[in-house]
PDB file of N, CA and C in Angstrom:
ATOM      1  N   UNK A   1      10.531  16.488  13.348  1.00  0.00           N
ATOM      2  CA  UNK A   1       9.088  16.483  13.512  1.00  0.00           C
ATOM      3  C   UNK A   1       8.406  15.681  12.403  1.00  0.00           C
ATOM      4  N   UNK A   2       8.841  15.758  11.253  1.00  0.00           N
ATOM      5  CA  UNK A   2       8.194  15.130  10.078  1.00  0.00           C
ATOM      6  C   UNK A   2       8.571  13.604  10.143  1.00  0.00           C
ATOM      7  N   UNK A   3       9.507  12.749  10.635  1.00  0.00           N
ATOM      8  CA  UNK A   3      10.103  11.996  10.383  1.00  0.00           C
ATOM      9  C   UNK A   3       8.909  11.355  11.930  1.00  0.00           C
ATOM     10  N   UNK A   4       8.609  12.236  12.928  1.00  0.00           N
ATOM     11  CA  UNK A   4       7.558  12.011  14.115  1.00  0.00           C
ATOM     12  C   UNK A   4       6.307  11.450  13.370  1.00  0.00           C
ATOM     13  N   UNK A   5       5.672  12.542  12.796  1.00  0.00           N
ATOM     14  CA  UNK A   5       4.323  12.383  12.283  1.00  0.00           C
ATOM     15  C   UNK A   5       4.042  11.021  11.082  1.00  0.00           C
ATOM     16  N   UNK A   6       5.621  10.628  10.886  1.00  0.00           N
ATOM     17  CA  UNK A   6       4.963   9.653   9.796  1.00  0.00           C
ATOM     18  C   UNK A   6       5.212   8.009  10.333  1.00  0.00           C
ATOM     19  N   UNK A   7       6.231   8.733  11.983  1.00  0.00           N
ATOM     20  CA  UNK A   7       6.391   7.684  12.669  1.00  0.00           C
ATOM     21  C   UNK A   7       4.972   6.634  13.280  1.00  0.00           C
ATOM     22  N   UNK A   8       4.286   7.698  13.643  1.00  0.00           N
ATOM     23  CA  UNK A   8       3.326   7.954  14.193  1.00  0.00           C
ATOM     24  C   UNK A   8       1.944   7.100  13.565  1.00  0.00           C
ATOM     25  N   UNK A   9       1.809   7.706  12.741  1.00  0.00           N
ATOM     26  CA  UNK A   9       0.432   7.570  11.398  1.00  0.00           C
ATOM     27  C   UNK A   9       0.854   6.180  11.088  1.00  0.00           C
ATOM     28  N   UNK A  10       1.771   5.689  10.661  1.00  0.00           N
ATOM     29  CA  UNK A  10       2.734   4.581  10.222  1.00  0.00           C
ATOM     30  C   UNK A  10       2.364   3.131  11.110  1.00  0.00           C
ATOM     31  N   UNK A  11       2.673   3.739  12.508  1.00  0.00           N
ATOM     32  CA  UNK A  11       2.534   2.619  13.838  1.00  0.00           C
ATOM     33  C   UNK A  11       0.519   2.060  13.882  1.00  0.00           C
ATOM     34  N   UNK A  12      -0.017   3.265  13.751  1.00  0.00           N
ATOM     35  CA  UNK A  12      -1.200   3.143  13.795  1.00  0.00           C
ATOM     36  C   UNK A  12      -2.175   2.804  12.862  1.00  0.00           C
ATOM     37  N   UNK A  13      -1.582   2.750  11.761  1.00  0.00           N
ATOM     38  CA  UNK A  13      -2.232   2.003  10.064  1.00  0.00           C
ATOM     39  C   UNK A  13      -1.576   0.738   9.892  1.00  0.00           C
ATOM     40  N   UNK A  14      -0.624   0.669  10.795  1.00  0.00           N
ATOM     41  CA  UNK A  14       0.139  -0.729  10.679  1.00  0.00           C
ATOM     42  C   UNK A  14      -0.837  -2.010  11.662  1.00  0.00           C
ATOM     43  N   UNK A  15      -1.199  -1.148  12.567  1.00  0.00           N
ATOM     44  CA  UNK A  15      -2.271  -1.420  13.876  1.00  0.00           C
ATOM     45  C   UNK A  15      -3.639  -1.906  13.113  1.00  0.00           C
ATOM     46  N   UNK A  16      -4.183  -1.368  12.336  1.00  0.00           N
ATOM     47  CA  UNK A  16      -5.235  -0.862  11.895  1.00  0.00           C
ATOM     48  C   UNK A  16      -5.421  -2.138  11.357  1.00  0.00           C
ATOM     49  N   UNK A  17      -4.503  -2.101  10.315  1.00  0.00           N
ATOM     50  CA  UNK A  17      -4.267  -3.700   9.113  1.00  0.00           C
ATOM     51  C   UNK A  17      -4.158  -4.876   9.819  1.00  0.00           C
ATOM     52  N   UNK A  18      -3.796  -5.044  11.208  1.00  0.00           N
ATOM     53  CA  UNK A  18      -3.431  -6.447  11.949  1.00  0.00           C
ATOM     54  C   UNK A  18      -4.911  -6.499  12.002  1.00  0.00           C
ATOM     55  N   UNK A  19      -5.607  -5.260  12.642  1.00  0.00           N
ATOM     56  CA  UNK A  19      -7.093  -5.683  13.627  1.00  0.00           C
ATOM     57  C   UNK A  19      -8.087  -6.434  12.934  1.00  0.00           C
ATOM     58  N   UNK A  20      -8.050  -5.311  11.108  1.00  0.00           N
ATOM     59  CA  UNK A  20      -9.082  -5.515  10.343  1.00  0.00           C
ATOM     60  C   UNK A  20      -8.624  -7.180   9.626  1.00  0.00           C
ATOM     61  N   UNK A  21      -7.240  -7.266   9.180  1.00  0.00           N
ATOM     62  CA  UNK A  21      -6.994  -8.075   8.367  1.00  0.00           C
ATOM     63  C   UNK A  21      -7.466  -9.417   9.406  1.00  0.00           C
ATOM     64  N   UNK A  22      -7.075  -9.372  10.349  1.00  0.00           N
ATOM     65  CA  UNK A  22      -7.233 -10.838  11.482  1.00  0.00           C
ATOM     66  C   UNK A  22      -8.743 -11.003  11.678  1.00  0.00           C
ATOM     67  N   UNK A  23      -9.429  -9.737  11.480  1.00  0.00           N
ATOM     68  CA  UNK A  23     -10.587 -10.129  11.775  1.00  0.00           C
ATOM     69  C   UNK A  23     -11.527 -10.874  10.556  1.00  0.00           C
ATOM     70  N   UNK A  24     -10.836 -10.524   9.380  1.00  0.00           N
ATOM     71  CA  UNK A  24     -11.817 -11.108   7.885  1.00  0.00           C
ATOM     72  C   UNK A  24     -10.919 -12.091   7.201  1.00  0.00           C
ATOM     73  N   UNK A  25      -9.455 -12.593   8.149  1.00  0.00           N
ATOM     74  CA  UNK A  25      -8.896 -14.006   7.535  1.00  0.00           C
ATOM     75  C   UNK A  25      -9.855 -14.896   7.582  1.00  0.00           C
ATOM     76  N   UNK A  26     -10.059 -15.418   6.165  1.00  0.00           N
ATOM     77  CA  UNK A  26     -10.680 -16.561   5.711  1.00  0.00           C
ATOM     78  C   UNK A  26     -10.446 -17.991   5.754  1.00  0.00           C
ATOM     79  N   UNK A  27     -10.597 -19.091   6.217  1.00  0.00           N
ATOM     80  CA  UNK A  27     -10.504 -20.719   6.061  1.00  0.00           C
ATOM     81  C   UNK A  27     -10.209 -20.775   4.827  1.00  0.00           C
ATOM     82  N   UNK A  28     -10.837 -19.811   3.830  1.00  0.00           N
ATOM     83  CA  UNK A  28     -11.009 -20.989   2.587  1.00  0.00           C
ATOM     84  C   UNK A  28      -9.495 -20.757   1.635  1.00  0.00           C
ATOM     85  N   UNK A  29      -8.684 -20.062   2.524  1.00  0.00           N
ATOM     86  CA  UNK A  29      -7.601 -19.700   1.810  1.00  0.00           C
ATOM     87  C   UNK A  29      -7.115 -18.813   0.874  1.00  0.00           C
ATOM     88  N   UNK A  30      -8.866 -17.867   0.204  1.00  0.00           N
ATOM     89  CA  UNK A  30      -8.284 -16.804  -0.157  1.00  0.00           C
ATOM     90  C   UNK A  30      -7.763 -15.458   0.806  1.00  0.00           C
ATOM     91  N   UNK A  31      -7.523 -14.503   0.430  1.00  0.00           N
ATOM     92  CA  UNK A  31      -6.286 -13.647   1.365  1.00  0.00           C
ATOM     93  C   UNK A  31      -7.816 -12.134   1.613  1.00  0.00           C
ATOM     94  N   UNK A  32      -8.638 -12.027   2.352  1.00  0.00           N
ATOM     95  CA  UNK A  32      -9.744 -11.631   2.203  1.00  0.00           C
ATOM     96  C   UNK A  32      -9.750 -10.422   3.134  1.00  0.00           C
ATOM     97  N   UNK A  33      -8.919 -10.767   3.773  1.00  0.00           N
ATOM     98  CA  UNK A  33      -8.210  -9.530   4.874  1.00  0.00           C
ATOM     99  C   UNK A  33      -7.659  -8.783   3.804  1.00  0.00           C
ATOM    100  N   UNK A  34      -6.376  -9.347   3.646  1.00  0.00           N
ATOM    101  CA  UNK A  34      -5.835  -8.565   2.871  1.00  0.00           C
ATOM    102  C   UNK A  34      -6.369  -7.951   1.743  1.00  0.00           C
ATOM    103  N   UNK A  35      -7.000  -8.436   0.878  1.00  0.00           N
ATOM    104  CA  UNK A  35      -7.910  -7.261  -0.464  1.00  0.00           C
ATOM    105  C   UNK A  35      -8.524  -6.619   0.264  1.00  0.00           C
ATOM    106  N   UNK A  36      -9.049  -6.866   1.546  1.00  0.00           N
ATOM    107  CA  UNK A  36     -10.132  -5.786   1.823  1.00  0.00           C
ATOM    108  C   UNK A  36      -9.446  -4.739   2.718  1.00  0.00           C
ATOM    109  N   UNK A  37      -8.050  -4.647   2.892  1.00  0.00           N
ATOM    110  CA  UNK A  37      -7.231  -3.881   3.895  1.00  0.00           C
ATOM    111  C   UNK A  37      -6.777  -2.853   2.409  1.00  0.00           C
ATOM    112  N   UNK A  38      -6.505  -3.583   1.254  1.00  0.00           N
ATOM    113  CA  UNK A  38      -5.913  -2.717   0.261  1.00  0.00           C
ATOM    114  C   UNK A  38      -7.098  -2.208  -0.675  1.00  0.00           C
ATOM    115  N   UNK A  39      -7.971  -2.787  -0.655  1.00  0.00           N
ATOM    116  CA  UNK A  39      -8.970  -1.888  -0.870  1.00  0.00           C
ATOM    117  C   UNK A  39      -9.674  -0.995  -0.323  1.00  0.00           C
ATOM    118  N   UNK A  40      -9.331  -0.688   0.708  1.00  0.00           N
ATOM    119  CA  UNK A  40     -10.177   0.463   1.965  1.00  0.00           C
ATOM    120  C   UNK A  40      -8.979   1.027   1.765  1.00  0.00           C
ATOM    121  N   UNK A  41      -7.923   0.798   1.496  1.00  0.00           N
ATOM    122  CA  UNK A  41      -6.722   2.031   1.544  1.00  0.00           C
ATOM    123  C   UNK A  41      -6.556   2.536   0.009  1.00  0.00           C
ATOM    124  N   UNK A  42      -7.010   2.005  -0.571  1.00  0.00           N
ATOM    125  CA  UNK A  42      -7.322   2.560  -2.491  1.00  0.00           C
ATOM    126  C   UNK A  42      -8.369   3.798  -1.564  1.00  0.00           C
ATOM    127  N   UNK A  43      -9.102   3.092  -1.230  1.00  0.00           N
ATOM    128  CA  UNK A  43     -10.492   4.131  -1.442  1.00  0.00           C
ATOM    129  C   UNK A  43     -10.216   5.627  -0.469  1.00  0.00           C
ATOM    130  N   UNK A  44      -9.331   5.450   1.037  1.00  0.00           N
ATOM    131  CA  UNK A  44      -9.353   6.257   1.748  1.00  0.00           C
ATOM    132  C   UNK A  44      -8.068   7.081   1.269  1.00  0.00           C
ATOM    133  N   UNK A  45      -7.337   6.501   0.826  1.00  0.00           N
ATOM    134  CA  UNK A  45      -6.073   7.711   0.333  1.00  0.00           C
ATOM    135  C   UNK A  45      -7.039   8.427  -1.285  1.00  0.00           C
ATOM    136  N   UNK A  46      -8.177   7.714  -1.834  1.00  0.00           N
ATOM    137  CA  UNK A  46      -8.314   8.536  -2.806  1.00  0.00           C
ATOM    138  C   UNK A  46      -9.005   9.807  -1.990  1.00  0.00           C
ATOM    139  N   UNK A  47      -9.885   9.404  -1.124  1.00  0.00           N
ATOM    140  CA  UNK A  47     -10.746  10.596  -0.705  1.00  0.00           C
ATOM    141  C   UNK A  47      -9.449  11.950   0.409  1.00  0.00           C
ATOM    142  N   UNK A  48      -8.877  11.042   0.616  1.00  0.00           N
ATOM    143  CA  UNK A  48      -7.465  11.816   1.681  1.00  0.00           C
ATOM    144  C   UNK A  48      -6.720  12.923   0.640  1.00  0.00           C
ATOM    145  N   UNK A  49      -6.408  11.871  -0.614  1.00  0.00           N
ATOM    146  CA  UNK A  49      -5.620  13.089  -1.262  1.00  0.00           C
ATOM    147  C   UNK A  49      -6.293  14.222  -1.430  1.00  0.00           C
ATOM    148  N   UNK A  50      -7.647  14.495  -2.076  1.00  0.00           N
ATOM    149  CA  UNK A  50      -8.195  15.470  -1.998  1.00  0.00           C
ATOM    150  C   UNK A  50      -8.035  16.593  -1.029  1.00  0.00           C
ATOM    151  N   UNK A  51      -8.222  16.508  -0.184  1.00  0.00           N
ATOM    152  CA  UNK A  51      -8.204  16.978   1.214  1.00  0.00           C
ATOM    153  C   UNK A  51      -6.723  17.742   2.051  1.00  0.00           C
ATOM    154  N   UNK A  52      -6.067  16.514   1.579  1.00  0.00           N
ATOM    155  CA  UNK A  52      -4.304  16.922   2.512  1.00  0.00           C
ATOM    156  C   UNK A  52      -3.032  17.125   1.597  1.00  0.00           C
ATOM    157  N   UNK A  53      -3.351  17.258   0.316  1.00  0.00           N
ATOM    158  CA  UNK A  53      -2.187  16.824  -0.026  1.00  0.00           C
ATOM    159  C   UNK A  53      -1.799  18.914  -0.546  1.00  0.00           C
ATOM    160  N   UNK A  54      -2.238  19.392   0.253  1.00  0.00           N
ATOM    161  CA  UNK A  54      -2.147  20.736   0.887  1.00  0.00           C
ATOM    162  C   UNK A  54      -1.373  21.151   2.068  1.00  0.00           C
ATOM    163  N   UNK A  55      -1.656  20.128   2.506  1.00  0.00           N
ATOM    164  CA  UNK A  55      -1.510  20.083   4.309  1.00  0.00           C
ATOM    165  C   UNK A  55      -0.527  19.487   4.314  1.00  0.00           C
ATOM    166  N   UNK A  56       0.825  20.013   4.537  1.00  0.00           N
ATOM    167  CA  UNK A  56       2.110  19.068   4.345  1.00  0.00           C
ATOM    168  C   UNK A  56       1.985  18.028   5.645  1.00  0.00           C
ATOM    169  N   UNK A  57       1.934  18.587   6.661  1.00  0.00           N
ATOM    170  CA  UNK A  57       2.021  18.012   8.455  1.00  0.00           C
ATOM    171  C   UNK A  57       0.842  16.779   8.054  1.00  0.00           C
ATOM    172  N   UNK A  58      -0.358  17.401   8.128  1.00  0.00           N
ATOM    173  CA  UNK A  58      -1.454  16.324   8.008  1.00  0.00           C
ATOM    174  C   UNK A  58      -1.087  15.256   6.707  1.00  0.00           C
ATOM    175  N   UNK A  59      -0.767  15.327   4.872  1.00  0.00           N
ATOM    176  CA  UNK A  59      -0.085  14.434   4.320  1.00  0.00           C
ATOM    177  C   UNK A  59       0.400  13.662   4.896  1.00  0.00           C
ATOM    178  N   UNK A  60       1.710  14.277   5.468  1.00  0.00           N
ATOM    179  CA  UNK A  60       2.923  13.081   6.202  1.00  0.00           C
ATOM    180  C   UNK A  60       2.308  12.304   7.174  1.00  0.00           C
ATOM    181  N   UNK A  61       1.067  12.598   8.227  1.00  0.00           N
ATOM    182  CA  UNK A  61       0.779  12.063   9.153  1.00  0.00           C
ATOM    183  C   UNK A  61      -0.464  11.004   8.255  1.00  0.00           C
ATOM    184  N   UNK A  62      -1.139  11.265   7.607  1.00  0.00           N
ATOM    185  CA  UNK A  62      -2.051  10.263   7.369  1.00  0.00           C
ATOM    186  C   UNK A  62      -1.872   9.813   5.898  1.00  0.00           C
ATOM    187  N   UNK A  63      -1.339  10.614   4.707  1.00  0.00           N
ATOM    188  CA  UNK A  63      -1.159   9.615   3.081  1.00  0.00           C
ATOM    189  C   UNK A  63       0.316   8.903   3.505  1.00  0.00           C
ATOM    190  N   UNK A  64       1.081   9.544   3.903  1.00  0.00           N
ATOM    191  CA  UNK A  64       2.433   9.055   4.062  1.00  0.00           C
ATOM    192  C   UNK A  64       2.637   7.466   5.459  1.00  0.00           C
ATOM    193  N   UNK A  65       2.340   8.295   6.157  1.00  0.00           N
ATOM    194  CA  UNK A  65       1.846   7.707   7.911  1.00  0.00           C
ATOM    195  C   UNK A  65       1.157   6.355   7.570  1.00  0.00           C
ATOM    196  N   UNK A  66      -0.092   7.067   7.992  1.00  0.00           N
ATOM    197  CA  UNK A  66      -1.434   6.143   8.487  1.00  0.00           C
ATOM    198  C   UNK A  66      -1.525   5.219   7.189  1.00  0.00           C
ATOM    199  N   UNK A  67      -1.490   5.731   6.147  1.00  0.00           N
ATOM    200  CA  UNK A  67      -2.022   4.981   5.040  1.00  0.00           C
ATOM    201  C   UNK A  67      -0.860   4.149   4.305  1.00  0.00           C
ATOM    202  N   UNK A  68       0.048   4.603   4.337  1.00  0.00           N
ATOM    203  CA  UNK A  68       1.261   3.770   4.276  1.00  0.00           C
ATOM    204  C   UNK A  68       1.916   2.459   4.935  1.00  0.00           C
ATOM    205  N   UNK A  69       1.557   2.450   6.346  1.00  0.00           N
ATOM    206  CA  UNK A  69       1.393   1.463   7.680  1.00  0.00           C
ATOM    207  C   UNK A  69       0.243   0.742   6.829  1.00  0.00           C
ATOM    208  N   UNK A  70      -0.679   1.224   6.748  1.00  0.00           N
ATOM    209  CA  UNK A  70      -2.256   0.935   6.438  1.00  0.00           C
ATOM    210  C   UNK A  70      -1.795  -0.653   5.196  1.00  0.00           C
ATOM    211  N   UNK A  71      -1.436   0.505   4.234  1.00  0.00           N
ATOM    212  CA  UNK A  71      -1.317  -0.988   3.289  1.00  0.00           C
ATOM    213  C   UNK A  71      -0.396   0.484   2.137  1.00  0.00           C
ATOM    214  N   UNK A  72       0.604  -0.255   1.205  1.00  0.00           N
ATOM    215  CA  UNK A  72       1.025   0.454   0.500  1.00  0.00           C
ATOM    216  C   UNK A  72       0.530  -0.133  -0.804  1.00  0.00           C
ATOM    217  N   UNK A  73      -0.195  -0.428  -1.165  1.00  0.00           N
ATOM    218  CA  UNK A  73      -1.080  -0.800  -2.349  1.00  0.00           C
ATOM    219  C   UNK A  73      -1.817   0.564  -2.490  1.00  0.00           C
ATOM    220  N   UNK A  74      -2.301   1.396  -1.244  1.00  0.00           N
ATOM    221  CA  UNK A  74      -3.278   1.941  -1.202  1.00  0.00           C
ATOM    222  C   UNK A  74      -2.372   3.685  -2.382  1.00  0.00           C
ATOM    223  N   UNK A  75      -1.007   3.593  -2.199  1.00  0.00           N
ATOM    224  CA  UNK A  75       0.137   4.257  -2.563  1.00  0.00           C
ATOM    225  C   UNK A  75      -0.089   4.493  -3.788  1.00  0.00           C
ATOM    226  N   UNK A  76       0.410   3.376  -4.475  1.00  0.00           N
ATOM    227  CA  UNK A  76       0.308   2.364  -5.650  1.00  0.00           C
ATOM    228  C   UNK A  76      -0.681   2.883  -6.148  1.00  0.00           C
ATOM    229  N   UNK A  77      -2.116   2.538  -5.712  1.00  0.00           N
ATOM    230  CA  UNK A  77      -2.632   3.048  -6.637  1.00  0.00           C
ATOM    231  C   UNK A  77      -3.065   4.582  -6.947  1.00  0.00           C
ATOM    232  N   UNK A  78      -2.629   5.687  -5.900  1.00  0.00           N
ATOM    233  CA  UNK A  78      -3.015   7.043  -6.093  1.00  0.00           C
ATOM    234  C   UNK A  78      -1.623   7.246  -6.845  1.00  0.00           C
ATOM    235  N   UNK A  79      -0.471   7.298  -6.829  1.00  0.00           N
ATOM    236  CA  UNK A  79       0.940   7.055  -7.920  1.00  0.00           C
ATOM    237  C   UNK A  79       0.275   6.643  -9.584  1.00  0.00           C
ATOM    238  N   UNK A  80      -0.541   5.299 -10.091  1.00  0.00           N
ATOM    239  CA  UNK A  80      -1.046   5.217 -10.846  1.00  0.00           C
ATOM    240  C   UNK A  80      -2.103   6.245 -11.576  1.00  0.00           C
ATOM    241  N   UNK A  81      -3.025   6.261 -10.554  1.00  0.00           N
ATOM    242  CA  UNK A  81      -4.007   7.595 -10.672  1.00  0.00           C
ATOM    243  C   UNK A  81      -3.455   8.869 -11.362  1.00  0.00           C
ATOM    244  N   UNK A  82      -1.882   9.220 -10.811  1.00  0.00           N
ATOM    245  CA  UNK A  82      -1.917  10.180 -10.911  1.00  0.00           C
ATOM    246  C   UNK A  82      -1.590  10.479 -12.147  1.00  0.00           C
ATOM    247  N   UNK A  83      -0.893   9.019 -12.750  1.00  0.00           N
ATOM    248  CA  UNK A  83      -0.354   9.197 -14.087  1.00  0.00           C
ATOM    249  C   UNK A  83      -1.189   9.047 -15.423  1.00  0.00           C
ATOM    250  N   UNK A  84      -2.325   8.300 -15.072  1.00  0.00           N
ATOM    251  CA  UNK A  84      -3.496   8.091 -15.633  1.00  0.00           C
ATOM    252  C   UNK A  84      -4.173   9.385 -15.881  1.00  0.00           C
ATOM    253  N   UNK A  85      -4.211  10.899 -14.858  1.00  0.00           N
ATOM    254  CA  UNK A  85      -4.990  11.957 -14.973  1.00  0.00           C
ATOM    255  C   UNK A  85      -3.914  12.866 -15.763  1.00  0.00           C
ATOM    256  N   UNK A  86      -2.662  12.748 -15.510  1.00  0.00           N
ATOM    257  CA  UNK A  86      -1.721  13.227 -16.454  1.00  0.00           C
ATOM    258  C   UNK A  86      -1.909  12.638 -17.964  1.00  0.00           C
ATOM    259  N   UNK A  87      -2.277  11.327 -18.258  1.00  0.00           N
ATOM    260  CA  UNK A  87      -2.612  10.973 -19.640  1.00  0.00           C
ATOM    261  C   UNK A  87      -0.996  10.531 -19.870  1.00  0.00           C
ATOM    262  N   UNK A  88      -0.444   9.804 -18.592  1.00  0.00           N
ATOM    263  CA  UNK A  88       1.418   9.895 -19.030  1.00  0.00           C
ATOM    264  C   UNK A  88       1.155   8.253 -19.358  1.00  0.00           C
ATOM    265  N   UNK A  89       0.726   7.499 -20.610  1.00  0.00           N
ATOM    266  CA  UNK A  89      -0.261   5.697 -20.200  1.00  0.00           C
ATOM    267  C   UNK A  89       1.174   5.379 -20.121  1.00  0.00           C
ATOM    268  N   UNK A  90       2.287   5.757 -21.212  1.00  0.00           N
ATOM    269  CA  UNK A  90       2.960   4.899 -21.453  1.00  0.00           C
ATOM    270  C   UNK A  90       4.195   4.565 -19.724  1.00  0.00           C
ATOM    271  N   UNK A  91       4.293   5.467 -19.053  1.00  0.00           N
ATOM    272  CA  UNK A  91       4.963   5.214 -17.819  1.00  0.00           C
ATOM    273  C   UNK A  91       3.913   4.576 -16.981  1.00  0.00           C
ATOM    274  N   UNK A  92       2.814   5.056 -16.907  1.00  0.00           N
ATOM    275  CA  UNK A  92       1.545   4.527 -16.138  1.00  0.00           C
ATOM    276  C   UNK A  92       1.273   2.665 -16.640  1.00  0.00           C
ATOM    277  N   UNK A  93       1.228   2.054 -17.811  1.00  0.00           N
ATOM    278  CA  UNK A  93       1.623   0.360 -18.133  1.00  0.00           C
ATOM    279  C   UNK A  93       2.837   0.184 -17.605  1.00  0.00           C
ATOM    280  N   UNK A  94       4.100   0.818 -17.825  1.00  0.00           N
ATOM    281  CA  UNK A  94       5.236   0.085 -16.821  1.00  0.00           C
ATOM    282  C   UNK A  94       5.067   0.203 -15.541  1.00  0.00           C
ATOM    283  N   UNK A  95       4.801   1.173 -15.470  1.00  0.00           N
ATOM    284  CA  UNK A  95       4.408   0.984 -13.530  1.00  0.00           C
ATOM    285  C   UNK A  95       3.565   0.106 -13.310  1.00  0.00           C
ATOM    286  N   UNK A  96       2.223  -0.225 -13.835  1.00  0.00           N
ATOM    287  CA  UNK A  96       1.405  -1.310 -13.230  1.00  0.00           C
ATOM    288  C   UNK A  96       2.088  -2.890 -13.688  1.00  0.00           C
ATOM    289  N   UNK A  97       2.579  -2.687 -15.121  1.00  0.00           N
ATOM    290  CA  UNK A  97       3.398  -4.538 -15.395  1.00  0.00           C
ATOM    291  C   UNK A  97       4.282  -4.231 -14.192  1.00  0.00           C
ATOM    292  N   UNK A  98       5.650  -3.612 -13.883  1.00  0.00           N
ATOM    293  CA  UNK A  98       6.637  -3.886 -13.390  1.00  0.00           C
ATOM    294  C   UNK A  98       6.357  -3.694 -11.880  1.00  0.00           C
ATOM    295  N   UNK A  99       5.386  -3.248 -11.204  1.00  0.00           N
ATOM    296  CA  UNK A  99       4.938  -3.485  -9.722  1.00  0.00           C
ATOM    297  C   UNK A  99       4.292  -4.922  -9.431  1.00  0.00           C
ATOM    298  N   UNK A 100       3.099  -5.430 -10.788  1.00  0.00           N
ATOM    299  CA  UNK A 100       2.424  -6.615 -10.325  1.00  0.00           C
ATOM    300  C   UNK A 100       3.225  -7.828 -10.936  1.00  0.00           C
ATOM    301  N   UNK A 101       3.852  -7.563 -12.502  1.00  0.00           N
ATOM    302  CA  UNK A 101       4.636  -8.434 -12.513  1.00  0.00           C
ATOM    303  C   UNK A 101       5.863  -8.977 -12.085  1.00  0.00           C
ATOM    304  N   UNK A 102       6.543  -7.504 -11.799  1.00  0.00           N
ATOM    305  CA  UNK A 102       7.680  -7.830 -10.810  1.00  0.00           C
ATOM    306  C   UNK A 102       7.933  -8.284  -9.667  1.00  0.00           C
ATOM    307  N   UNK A 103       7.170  -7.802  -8.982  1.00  0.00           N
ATOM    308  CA  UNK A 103       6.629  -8.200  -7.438  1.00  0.00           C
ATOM    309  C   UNK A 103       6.559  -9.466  -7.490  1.00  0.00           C
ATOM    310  N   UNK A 104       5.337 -10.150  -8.206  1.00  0.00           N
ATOM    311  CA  UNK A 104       5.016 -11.191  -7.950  1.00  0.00           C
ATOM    312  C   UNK A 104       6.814 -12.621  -8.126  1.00  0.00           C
ATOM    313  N   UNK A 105       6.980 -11.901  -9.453  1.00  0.00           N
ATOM    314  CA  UNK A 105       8.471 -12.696  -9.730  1.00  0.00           C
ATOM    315  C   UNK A 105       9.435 -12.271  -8.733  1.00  0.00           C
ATOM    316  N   UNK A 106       9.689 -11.370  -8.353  1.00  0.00           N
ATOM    317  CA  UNK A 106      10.547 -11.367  -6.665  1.00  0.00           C
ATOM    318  C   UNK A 106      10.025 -12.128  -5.811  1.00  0.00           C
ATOM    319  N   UNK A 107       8.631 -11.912  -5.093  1.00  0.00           N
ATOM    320  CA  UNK A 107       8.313 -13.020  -4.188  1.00  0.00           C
ATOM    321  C   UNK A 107       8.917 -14.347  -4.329  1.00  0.00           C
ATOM    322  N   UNK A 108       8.615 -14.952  -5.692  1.00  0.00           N
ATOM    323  CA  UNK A 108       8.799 -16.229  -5.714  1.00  0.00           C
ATOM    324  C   UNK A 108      10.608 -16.059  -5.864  1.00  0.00           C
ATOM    325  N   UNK A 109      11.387 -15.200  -6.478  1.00  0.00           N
ATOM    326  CA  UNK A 109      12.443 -15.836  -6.791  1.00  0.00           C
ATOM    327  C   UNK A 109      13.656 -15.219  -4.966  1.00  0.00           C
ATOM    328  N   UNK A 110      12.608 -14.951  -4.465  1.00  0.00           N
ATOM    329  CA  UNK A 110      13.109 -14.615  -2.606  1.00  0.00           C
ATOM    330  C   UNK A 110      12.796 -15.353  -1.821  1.00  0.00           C
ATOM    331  N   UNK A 111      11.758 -16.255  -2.204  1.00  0.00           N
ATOM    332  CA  UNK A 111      11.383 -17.582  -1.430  1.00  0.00           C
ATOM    333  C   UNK A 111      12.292 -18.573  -2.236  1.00  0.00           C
ATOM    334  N   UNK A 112      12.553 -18.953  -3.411  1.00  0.00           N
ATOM    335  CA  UNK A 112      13.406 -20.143  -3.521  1.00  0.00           C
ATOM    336  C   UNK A 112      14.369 -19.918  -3.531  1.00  0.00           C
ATOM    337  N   UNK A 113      15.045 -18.225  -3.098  1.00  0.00           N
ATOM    338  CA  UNK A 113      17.179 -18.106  -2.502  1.00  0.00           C
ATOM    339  C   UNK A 113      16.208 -19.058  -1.405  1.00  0.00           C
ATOM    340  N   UNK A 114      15.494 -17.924  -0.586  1.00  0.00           N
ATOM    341  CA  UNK A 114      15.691 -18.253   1.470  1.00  0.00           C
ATOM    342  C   UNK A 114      15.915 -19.752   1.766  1.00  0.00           C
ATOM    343  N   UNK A 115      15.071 -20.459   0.544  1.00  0.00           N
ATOM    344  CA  UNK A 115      14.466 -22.183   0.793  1.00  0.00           C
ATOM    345  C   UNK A 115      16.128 -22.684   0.328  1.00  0.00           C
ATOM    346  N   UNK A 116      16.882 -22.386  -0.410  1.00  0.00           N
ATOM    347  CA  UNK A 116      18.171 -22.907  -0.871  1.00  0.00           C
ATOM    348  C   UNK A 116      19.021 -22.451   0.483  1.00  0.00           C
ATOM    349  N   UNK A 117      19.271 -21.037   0.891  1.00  0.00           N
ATOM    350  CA  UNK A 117      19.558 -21.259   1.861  1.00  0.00           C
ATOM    351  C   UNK A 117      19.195 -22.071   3.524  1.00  0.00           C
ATOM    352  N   UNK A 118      18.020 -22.319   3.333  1.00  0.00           N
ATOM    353  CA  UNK A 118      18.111 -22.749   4.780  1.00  0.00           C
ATOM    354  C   UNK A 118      17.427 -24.213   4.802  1.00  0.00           C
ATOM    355  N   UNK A 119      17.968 -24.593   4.130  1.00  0.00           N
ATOM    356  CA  UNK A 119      18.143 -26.172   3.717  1.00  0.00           C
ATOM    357  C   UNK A 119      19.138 -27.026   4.325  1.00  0.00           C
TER     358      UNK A 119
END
């Protein structure tokens, strides 16, 4: 059942992000969908946690689910949050260097294997 509900929430935040993001892609090449898909999911998992993170069924179906499909930035940053209200900074700076700096250095070093391979 749990593995249902996050199937579920998951399919439909995944839905959510095509409609909104396609609808505010920009010409000018910045990514405008996208900040504004991970910023509505900052803002709605902050107001969600409040609320569900009681509610195991409802959690899994909409912080886990919906908001996860949605955008996992939105994750990211209630994970940060949480370590920030704990006062834990020093795990809370590696988590934000090693998500934005890492990330970003995977992207690029997963695009120039794929480009070596399929050359």
């Amino acid at each position: 059942m749990n593995v249902a509900l996050v199937f579920l929430g998951g399919g439909l935040g995944a839905a959510c992000r095509w409609l909104i993001s396609s609808q505010l892609s920009a010409s000018s090449g910045f990514p405008t969908g996208t900040l504004s898909v991970n910023l509505m999911g900052c803002f709605l998992i902050g107001i969600a946690s409040v609320y569900l993170l009681q509610q195991p069924k409802l959690s899994l179906l909409i912080l886990v689910g919906f908001l996860g499909g949605f955008t996992t930035f939105s994750s990211f940053g209630l994970d940060a949050w949480r370590m920030l209200t704990a006062a834990d900074y020093k795990n809370f700076a590696a988590y934000i260097t090693l998500s934005n700096v890492g990330g970003i250095l995977l992207v690029i070093f997963g695009h120039k294997l794929a480009t070596l391979f399929s050359a």
